[in-house]
N, C-alpha and C. Protein backbone atom coordinates (compact mmCIF):
# COMPACT_ATOMS: atom_id res chain seq x y z
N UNK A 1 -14.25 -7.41 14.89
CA UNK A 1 -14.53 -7.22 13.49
C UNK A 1 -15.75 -8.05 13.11
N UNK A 2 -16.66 -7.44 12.42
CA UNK A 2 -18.30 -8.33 11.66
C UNK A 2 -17.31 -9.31 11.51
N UNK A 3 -18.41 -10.06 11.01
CA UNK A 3 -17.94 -11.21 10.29
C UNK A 3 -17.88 -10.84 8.20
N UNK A 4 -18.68 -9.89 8.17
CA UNK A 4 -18.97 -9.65 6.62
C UNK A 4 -17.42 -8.74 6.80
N UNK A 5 -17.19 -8.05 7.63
CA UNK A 5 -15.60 -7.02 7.25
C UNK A 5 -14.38 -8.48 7.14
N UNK A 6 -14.75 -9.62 7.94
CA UNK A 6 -13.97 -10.47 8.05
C UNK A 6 -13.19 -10.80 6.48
N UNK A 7 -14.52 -10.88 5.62
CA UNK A 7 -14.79 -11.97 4.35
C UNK A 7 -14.34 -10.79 3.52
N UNK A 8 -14.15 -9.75 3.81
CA UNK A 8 -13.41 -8.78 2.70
C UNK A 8 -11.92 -8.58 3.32
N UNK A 9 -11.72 -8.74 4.16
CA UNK A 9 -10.49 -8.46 4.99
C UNK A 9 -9.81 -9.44 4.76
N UNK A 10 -9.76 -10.76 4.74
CA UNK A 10 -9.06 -11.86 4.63
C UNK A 10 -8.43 -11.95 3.06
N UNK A 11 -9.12 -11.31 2.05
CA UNK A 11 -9.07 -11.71 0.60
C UNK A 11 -7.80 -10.52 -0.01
N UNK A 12 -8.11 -9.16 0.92
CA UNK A 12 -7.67 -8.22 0.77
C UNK A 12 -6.75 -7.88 1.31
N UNK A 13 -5.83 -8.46 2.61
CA UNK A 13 -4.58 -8.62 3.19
C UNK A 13 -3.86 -9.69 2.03
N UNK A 14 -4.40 -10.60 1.88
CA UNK A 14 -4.28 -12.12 1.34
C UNK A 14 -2.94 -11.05 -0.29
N UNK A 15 -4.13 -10.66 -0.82
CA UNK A 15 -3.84 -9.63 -2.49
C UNK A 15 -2.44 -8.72 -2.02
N UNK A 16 -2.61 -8.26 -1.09
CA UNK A 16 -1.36 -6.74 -0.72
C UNK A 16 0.11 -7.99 -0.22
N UNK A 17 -0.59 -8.83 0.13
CA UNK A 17 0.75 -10.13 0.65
C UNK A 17 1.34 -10.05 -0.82
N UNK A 18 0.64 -10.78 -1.69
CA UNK A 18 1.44 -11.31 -3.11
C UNK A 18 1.82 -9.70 -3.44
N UNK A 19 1.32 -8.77 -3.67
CA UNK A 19 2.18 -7.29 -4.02
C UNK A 19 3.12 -6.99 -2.96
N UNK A 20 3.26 -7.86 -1.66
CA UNK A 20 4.34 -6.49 -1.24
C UNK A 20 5.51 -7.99 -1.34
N UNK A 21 5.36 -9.38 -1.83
CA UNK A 21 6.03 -10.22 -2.24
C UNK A 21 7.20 -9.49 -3.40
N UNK A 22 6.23 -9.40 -4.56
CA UNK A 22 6.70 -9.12 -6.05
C UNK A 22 7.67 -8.31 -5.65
N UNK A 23 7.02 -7.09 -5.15
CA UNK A 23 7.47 -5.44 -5.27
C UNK A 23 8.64 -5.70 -4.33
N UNK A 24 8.97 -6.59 -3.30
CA UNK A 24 10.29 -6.77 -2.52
C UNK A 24 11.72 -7.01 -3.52
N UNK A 25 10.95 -7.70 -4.69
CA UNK A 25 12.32 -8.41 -5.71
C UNK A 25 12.61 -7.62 -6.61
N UNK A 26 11.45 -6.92 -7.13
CA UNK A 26 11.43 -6.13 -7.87
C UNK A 26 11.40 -4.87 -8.04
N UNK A 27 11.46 -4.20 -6.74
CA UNK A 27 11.78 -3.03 -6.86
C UNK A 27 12.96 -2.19 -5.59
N UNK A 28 13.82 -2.02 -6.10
CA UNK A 28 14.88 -1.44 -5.12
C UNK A 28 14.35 -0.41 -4.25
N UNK A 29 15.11 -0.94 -2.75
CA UNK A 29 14.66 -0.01 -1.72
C UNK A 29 13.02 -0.39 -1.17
N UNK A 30 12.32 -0.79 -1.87
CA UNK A 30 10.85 -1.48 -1.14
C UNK A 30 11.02 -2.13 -0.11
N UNK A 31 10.56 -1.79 0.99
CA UNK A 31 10.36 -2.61 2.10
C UNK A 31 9.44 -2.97 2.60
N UNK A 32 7.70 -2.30 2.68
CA UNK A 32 6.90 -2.84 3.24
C UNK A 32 6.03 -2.26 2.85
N UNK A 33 4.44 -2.89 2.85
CA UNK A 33 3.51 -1.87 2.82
C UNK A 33 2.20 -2.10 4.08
N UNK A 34 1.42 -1.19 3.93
CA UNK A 34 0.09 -1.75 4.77
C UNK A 34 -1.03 -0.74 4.31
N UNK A 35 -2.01 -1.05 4.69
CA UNK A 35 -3.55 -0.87 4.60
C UNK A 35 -4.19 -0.06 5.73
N UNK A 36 -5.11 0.87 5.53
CA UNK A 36 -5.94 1.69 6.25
C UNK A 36 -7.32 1.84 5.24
N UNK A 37 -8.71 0.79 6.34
CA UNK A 37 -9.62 1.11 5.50
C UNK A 37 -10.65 1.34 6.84
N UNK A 38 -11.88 1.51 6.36
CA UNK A 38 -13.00 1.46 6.79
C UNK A 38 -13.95 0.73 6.19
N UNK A 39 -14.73 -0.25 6.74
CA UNK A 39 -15.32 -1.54 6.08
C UNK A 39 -16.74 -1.26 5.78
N UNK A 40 -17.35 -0.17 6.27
CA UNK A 40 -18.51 0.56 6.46
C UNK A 40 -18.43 1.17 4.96
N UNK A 41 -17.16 1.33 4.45
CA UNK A 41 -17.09 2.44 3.12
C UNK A 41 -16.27 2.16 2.50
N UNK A 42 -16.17 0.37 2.37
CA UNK A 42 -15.53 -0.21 1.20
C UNK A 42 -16.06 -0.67 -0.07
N UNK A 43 -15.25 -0.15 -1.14
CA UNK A 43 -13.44 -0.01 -0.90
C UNK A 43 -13.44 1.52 -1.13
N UNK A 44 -14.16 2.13 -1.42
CA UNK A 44 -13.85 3.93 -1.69
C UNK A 44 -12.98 3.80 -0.08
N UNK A 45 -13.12 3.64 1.08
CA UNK A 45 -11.76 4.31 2.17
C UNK A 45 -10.85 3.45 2.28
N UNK A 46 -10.12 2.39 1.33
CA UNK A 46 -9.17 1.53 1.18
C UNK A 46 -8.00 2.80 1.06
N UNK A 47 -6.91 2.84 1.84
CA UNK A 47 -5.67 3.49 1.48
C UNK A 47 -4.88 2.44 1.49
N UNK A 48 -3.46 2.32 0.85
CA UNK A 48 -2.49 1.50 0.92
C UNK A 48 -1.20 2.24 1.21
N UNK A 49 -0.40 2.15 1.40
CA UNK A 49 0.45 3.00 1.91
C UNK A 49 2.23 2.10 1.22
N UNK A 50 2.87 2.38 0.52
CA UNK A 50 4.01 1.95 0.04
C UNK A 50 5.16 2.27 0.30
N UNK A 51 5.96 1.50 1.47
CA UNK A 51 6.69 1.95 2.29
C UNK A 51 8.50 1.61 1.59
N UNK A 52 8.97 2.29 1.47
CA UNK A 52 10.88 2.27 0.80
C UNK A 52 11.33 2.85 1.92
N UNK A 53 13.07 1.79 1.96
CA UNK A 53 13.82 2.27 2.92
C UNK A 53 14.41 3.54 3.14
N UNK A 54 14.23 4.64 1.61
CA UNK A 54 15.00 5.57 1.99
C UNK A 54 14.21 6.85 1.23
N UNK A 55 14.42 7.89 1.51
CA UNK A 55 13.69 9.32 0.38
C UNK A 55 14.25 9.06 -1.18
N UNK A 56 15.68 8.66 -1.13
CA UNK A 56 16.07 8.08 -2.08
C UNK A 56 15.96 7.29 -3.15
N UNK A 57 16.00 6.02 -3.12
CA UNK A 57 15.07 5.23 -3.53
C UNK A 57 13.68 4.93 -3.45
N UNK A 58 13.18 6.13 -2.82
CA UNK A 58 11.19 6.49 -3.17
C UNK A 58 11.22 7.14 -4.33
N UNK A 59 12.46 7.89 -4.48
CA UNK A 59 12.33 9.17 -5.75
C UNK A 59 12.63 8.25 -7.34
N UNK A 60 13.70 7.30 -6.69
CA UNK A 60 14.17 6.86 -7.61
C UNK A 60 13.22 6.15 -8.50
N UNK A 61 12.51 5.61 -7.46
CA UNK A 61 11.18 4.35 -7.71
C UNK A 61 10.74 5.40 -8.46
N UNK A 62 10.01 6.34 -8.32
CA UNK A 62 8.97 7.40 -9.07
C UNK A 62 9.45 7.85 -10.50
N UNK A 63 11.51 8.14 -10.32
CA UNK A 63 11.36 8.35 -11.72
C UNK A 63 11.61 7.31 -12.54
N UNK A 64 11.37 5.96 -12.23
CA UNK A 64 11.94 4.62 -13.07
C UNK A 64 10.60 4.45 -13.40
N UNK A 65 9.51 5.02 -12.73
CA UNK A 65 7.60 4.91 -13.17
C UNK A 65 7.60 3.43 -12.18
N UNK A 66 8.36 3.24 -11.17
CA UNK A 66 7.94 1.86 -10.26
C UNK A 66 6.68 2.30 -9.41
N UNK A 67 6.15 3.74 -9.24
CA UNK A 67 5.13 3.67 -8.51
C UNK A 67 3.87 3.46 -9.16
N UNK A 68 3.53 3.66 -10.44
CA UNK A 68 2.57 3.09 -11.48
C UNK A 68 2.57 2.20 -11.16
N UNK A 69 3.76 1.39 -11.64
CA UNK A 69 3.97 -0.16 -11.31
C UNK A 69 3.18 -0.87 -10.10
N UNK A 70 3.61 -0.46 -9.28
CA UNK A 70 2.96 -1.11 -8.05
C UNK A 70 1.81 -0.48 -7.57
N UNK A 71 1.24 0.62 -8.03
CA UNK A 71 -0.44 0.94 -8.69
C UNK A 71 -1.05 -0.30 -9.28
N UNK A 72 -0.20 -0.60 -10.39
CA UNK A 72 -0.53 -1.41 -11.02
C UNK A 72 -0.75 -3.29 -10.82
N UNK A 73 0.15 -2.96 -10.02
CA UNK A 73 0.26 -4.08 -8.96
C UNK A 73 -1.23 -4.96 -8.44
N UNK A 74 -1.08 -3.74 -7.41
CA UNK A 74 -2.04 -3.49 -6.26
C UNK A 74 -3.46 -3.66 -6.94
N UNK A 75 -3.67 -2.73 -8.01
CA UNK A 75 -5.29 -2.93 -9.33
C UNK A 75 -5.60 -4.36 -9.19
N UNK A 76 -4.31 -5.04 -9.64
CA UNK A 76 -4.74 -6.25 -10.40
C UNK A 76 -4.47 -7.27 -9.37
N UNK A 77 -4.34 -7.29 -8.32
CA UNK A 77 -4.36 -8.08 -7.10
C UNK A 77 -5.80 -8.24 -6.46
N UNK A 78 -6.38 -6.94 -7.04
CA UNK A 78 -7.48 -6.46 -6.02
C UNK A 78 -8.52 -7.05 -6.95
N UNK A 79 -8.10 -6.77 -7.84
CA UNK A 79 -9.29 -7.11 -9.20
C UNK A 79 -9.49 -8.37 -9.48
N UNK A 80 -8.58 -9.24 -8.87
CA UNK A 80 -8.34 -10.89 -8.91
C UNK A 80 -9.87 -10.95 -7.44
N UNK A 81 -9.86 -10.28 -7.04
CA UNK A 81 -10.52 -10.70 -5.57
C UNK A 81 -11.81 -9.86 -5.81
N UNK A 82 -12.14 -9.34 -7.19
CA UNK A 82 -13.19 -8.50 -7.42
C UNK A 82 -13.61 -6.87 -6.65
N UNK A 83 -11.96 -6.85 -5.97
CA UNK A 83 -12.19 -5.14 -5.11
C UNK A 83 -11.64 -4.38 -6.44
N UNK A 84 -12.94 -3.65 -6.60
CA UNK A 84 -12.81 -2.87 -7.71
C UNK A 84 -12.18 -1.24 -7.38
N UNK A 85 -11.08 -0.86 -7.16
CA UNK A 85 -11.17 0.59 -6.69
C UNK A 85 -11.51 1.99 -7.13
N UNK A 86 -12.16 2.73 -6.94
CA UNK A 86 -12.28 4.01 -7.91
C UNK A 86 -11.59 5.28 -8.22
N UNK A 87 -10.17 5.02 -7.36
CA UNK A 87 -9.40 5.88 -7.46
C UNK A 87 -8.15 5.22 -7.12
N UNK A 88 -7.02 4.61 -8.00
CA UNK A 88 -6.44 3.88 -7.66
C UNK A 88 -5.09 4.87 -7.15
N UNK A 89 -4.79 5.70 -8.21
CA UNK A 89 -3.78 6.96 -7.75
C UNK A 89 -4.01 7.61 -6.55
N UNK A 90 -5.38 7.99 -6.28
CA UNK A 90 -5.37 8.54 -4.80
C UNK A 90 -5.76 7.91 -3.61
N UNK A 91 -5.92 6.48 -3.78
CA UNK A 91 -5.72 5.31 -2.78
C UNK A 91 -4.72 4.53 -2.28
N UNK A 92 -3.77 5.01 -3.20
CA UNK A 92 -2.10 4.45 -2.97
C UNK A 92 -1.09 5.70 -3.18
N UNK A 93 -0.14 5.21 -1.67
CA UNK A 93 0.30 6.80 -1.66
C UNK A 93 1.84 6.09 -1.30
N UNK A 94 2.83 6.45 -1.23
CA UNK A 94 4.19 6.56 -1.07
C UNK A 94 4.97 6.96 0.06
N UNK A 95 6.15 6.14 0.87
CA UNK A 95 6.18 6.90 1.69
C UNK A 95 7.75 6.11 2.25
N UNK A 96 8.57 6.93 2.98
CA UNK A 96 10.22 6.45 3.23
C UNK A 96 10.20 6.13 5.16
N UNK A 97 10.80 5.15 4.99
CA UNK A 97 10.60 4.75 6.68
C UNK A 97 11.92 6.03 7.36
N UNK A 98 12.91 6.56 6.20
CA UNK A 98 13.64 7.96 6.46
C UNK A 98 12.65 8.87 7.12
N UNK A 99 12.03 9.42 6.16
CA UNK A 99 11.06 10.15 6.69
C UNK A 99 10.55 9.99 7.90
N UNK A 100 9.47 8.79 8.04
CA UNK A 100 9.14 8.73 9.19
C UNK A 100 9.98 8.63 10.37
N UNK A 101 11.30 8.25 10.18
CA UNK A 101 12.18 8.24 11.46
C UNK A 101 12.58 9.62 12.11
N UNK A 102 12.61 10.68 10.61
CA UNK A 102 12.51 12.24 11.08
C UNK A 102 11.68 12.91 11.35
N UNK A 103 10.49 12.73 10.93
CA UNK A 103 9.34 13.68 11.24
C UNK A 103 8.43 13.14 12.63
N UNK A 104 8.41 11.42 12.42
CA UNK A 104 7.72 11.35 13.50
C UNK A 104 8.46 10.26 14.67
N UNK A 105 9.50 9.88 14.89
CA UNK A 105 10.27 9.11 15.48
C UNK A 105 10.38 7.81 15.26
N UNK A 106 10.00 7.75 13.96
CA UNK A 106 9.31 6.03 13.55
C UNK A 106 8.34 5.46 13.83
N UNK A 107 7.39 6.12 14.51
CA UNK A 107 6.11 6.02 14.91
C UNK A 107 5.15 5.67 14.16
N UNK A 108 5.11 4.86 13.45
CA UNK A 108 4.34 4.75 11.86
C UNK A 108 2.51 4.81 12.45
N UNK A 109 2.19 4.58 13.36
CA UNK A 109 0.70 5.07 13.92
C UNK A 109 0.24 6.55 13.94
N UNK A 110 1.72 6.95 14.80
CA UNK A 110 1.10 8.07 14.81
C UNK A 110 1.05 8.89 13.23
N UNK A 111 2.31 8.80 12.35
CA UNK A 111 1.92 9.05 11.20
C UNK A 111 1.10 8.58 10.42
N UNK A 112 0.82 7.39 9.82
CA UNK A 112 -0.52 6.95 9.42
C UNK A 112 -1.73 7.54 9.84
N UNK A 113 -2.19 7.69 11.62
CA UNK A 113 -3.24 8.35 11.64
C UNK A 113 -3.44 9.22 11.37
């Protein structure tokens, strides 16, 4: 990794730590999240990915408006560190480790990629 992807990378794991902190206490069924970017085409290719234990409580999250929430989260984590994003709805996406245990064997690589 450059050293310049370093100095955005460190600030920007650092921000998704304190959100996937909060969002553990505060939101039922949250379990994990992670990041897929390209540093060449940051932050426009920043994805975040918001991982719940079940299809269940993903839906539930959505109709309680917890996925705003942790939109909202994620904004103002990023915005503390001056990563400004330009599409915050279609940079953060949702997703059940259920799912992935059915569609792709839990393989979270191969689904992510």
């Amino acid at each position: 990794m450059k050293k310049t992807h370093k100095k955005i990378d460190n600030p920007l794991r650092e921000s998704l730590t304190r959100v996937c902190d909060i969002a553990l206490v505060k939101i039922e069924g949250f379990k994990w999240l992670t990041h897929m970017v390209d540093y060449d085409d940051f932050p426009r290719s920043l994805k975040v990915v918001c991982v719940f234990d079940n299809h269940q409580n993903q839906t539930l999250a959505q109709d309680q408006h917890k996925h705003d929430y942790m939109c909202d989260l994620i904004n103002q984590a990023l915005l503390k560190e001056n990563i400004k994003l330009p599409n915050i709805k279609g940079q953060v996406s949702f997703d059940s480790e259920e799912r992935c245990d059915s569609q792709h064997g839990g393989n979270w690589a191969r689904r992510l990629g």
